[in-house]
N, C-alpha and C. Protein backbone atom coordinates (compact mmCIF):
# COMPACT_ATOMS: atom_id res chain seq x y z
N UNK A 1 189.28 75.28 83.21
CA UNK A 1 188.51 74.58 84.22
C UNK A 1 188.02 73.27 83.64
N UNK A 2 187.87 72.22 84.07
CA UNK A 2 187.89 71.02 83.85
C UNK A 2 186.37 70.32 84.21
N UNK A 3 185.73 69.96 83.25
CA UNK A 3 184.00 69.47 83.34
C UNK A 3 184.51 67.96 84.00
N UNK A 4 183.71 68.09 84.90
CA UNK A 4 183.18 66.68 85.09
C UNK A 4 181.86 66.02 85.08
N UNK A 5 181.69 64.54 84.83
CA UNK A 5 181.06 64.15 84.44
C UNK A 5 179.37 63.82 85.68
N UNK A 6 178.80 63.41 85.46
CA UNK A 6 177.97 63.38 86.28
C UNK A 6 177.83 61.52 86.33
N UNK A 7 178.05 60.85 87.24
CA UNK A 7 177.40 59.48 87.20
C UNK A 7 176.49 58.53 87.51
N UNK A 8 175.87 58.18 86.68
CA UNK A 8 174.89 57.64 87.66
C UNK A 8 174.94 56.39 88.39
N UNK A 9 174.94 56.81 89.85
CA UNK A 9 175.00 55.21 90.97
C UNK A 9 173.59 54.55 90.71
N UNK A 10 174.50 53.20 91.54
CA UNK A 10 173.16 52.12 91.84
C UNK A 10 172.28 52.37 92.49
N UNK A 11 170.64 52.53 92.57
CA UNK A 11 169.89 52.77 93.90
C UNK A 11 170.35 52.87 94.99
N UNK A 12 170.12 53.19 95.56
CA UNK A 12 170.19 53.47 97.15
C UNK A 12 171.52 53.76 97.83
N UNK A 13 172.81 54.60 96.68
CA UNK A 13 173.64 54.84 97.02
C UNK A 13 174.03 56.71 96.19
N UNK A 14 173.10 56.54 95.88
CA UNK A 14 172.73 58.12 96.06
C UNK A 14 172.18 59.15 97.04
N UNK A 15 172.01 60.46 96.49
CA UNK A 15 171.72 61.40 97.81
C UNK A 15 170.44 60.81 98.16
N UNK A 16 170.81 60.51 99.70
CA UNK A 16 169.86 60.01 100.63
C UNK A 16 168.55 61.32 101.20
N UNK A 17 167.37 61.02 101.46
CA UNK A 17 166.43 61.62 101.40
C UNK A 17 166.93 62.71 102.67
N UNK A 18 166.62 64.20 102.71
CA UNK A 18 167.03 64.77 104.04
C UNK A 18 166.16 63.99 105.09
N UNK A 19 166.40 64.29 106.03
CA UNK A 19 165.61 63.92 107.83
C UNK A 19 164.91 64.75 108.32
N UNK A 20 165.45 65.89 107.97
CA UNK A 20 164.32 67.37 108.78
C UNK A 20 162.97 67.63 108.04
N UNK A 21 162.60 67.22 106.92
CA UNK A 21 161.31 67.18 105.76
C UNK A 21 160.96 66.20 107.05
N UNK A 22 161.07 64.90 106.91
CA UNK A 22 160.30 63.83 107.05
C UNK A 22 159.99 64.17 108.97
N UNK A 23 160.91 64.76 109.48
CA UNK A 23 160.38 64.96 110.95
C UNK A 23 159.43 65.93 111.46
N UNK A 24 159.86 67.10 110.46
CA UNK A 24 158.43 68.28 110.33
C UNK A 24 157.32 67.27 109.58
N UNK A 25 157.18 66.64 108.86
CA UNK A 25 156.02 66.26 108.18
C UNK A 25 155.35 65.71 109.28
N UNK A 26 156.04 64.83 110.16
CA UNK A 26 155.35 63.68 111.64
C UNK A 26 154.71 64.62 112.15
N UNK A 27 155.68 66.10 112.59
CA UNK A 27 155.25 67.12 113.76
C UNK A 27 153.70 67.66 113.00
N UNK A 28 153.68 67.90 112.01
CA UNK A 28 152.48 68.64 111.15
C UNK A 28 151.13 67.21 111.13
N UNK A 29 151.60 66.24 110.81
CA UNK A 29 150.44 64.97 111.39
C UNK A 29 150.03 64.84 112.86
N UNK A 30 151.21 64.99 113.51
CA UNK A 30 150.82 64.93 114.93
C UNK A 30 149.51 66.14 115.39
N UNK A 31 150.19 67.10 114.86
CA UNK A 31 149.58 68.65 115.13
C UNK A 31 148.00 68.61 114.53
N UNK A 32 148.14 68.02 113.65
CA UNK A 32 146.79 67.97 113.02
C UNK A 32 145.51 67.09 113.81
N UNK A 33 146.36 65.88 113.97
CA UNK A 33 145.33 64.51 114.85
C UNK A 33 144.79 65.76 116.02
N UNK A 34 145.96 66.23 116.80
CA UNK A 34 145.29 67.23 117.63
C UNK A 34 144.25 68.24 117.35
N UNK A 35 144.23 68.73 116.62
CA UNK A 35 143.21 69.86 115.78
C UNK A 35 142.24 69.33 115.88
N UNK A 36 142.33 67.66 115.83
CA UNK A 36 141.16 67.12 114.83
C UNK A 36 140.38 66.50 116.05
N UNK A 37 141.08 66.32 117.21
CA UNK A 37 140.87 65.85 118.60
C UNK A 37 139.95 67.11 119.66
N UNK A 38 140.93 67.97 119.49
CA UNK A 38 140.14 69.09 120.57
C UNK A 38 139.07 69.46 119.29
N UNK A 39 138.64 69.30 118.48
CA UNK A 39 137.25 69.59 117.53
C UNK A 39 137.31 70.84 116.85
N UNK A 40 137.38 70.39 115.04
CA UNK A 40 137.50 71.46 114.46
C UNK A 40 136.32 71.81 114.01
N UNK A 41 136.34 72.66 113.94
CA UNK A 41 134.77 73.83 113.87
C UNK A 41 133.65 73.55 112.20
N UNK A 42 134.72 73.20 111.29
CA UNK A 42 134.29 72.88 110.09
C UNK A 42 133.42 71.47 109.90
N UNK A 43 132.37 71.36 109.82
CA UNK A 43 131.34 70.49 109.76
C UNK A 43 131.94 69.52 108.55
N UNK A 44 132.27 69.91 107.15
CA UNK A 44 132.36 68.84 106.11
C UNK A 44 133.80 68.51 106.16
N UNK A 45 134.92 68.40 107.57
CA UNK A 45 135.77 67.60 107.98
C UNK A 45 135.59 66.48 108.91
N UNK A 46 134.16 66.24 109.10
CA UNK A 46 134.05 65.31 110.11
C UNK A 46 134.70 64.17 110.05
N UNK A 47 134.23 63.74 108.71
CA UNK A 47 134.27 62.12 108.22
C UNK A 47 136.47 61.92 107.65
N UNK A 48 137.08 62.81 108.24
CA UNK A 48 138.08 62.70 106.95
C UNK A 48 139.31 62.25 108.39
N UNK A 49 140.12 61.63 107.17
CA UNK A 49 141.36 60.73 107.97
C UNK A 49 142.22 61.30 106.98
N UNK A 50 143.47 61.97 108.47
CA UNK A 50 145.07 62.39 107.52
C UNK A 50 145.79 60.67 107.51
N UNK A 51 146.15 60.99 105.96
CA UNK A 51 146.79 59.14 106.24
C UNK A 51 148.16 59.59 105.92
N UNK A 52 148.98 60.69 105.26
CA UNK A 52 150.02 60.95 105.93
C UNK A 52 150.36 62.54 105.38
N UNK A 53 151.49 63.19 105.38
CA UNK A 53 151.90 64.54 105.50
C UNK A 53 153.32 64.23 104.54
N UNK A 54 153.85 65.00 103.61
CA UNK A 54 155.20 65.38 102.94
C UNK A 54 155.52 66.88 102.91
N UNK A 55 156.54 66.98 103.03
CA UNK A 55 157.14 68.47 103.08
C UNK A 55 158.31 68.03 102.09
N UNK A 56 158.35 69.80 101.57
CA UNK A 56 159.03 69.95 100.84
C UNK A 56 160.51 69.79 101.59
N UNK A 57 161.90 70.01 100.54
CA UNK A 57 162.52 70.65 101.30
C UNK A 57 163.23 71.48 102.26
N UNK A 58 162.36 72.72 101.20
CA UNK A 58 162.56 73.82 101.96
C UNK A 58 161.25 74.38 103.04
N UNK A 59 160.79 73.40 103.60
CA UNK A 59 159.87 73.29 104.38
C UNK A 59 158.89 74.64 104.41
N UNK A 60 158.61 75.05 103.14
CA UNK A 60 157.86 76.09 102.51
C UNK A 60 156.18 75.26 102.52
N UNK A 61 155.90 74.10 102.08
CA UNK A 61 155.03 73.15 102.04
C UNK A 61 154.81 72.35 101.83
N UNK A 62 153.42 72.15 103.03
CA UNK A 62 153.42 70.69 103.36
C UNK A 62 152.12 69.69 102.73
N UNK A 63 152.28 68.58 101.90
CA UNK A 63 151.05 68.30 101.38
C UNK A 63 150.57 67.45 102.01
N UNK A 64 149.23 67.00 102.26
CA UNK A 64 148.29 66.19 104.01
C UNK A 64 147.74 65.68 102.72
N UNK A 65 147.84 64.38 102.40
CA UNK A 65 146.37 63.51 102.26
C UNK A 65 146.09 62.96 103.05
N UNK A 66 145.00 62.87 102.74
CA UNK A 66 143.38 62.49 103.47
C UNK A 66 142.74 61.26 102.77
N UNK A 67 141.95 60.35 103.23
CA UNK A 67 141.08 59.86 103.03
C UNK A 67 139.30 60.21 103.59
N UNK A 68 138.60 60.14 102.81
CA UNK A 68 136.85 60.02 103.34
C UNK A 68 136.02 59.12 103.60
N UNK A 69 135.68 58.82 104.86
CA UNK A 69 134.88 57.66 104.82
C UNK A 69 133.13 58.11 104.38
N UNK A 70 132.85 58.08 102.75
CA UNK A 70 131.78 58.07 103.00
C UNK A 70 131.49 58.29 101.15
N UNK A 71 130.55 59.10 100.74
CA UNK A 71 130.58 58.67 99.37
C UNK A 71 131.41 60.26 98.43
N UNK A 72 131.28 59.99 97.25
CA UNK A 72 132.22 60.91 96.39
C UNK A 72 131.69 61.93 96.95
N UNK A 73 130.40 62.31 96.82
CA UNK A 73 129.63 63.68 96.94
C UNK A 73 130.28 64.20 98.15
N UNK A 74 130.76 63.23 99.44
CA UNK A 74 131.09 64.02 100.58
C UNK A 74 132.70 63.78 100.59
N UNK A 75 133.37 63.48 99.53
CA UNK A 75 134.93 63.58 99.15
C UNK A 75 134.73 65.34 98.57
N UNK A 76 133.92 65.81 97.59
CA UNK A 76 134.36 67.07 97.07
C UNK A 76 133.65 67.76 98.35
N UNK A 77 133.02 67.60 98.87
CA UNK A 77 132.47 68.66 100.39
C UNK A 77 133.87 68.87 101.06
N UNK A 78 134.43 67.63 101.37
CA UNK A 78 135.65 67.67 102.29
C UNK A 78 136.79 68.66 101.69
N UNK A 79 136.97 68.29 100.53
CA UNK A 79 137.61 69.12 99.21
C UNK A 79 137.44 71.10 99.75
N UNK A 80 136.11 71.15 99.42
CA UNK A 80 135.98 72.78 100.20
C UNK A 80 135.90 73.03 101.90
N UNK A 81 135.50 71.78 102.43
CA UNK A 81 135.98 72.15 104.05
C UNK A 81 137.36 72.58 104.24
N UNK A 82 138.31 71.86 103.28
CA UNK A 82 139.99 71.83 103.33
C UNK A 82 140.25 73.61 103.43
N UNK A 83 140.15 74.00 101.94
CA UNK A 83 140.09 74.39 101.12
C UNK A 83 139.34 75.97 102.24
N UNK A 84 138.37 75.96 102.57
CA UNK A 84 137.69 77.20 103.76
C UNK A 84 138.78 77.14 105.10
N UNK A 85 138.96 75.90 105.29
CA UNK A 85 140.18 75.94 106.85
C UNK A 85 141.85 76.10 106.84
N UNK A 86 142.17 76.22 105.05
CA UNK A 86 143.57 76.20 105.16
C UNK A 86 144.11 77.69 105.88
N UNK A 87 143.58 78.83 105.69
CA UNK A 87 144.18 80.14 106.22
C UNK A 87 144.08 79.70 108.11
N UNK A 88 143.07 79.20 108.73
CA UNK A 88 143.07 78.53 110.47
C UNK A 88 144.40 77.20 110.42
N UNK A 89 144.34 76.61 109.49
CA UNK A 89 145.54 75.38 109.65
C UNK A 89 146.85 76.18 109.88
N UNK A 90 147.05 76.74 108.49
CA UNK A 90 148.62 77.19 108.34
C UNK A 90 148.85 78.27 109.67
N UNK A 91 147.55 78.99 109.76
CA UNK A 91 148.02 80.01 111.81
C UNK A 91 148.25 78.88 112.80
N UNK A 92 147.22 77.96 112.92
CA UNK A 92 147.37 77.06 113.63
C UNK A 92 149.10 76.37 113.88
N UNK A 93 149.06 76.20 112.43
CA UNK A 93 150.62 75.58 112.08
C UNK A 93 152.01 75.90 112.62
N UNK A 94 151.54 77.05 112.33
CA UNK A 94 152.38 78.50 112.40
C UNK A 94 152.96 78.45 114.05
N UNK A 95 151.48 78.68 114.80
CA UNK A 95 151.95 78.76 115.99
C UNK A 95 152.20 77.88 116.90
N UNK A 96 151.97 76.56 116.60
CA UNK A 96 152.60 75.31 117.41
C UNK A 96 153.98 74.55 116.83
N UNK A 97 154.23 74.73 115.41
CA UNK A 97 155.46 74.62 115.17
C UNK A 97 156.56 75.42 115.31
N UNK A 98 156.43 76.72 115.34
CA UNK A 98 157.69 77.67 115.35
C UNK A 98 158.70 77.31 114.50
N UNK A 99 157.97 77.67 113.37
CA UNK A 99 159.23 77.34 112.10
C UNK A 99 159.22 78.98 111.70
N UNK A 100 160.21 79.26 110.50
CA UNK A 100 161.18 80.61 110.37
C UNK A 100 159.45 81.10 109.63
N UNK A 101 159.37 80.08 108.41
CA UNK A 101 158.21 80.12 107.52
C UNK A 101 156.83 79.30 107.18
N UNK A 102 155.63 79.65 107.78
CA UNK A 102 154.75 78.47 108.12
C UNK A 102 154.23 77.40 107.07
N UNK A 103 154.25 76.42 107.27
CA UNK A 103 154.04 75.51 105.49
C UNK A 103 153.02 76.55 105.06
N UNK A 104 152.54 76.02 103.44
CA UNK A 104 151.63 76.33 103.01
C UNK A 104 151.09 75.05 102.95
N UNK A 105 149.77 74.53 103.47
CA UNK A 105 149.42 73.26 103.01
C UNK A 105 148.22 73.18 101.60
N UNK A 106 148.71 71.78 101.35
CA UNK A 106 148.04 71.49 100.32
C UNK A 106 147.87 70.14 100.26
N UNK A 107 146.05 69.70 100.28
CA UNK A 107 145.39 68.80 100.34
C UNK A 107 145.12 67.97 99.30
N UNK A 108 145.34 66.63 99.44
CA UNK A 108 145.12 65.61 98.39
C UNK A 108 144.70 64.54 99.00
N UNK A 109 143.67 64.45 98.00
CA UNK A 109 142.66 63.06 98.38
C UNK A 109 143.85 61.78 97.98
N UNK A 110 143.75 60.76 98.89
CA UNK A 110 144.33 60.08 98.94
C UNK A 110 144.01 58.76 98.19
N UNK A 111 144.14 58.41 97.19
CA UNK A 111 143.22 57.22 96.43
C UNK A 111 143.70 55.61 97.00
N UNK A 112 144.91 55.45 97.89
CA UNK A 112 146.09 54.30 97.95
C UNK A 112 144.73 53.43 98.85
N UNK A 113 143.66 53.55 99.28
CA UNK A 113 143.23 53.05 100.14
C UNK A 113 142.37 52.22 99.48
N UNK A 114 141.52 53.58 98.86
CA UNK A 114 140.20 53.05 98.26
C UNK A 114 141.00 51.76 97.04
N UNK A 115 142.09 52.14 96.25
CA UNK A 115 142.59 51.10 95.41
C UNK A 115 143.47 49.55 96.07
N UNK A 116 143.84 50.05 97.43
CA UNK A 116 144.06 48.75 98.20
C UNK A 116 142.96 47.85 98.44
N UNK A 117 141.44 48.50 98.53
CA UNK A 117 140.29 48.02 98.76
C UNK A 117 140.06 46.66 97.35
N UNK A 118 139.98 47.47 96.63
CA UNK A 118 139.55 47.55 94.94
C UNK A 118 140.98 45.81 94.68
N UNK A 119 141.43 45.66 95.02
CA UNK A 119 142.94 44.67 94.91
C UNK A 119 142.66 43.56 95.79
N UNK A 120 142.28 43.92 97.29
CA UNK A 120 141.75 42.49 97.62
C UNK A 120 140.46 42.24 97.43
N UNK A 121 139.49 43.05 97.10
CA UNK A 121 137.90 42.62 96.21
C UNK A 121 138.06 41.54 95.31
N UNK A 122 138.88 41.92 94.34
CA UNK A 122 139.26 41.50 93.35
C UNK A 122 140.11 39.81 93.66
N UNK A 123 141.12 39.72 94.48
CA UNK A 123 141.53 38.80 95.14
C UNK A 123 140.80 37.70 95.37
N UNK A 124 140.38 38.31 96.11
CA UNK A 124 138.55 36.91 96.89
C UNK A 124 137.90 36.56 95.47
N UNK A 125 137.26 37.10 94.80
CA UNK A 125 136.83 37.10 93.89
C UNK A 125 137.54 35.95 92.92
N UNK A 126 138.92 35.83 93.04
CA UNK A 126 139.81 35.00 92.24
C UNK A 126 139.51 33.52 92.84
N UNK A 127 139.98 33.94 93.95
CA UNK A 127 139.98 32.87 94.92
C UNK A 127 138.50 32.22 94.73
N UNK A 128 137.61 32.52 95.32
CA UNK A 128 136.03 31.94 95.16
C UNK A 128 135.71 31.23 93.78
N UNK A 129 136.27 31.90 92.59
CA UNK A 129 136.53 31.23 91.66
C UNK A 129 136.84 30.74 91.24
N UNK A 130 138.13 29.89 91.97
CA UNK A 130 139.01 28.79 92.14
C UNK A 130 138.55 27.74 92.86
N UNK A 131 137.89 28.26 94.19
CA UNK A 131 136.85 27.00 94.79
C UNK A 131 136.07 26.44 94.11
N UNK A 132 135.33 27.10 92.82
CA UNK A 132 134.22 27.26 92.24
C UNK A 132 134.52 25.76 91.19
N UNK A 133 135.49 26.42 91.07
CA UNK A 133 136.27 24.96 89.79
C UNK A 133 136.73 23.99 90.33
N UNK A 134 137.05 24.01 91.28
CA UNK A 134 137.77 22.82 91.70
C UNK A 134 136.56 21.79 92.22
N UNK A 135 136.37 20.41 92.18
CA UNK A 135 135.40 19.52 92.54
C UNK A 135 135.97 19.12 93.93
């Protein structure tokens, strides 16, 4: 039997990402905004924004970050609101998706925001300091 080699292509001409992950992930964001619309019962989810959803392949699970509008202390609250509502999410999940196997989700604080913040702070800051010098 005869080995072959493995090669490596140029970007973006390799195995392309599947489509069914990324369309369950939309359906599981969508599903959620709803949850979050008709009013979920958990008090230390008030303040929290899904900013997006990934699924695995084998659409076993799905990970939701979140962002918090408000300070750290009520980022780790949100942390155990998650964390008390995942067994109501994944039934929830369960029964408006009709998949074979319901995700398991798993929550992650989302930092891309607060550090997009932190980048144009910093920006202005450049800038103002460029006005600053210039006569």
């Amino acid at each position: 039997m005869k080995k072959t080699k493995d090669i490596a292509l140029p970007l973006g001409l390799g195995r392309q990402p599947k489509r069914r992950p990324a369309r369950v992930a939309d359906m599981v964001r969508e599903e959620l905004a709803m949850l979050f619309l008709q009013g979920i019962k958990e008090p230390r989810l008030l303040n929290v924004t899904v900013t997006r959803v990934s699924m695995t392949d084998d659409l076993r699970q799905a990970v939701i970050y979140y962002t918090v509008a408000g300070t750290p202390w009520q980022e780790k609250e949100a942390a155990l609101g998650w964390e008390r509502a995942k067994g109501f999410i994944r039934s929830y999940l369960a029964k408006q998706l009709q998949l074979r196997h319901a995700p398991q989700p798993v929550f992650k604080l989302d930092k891309t925001v607060a550090k997009q913040e932190r980048i144009e702070q910093l920006l202005a800051e450049i800038k103002d300091e460029e006005n600053e010098s210039t006569p």
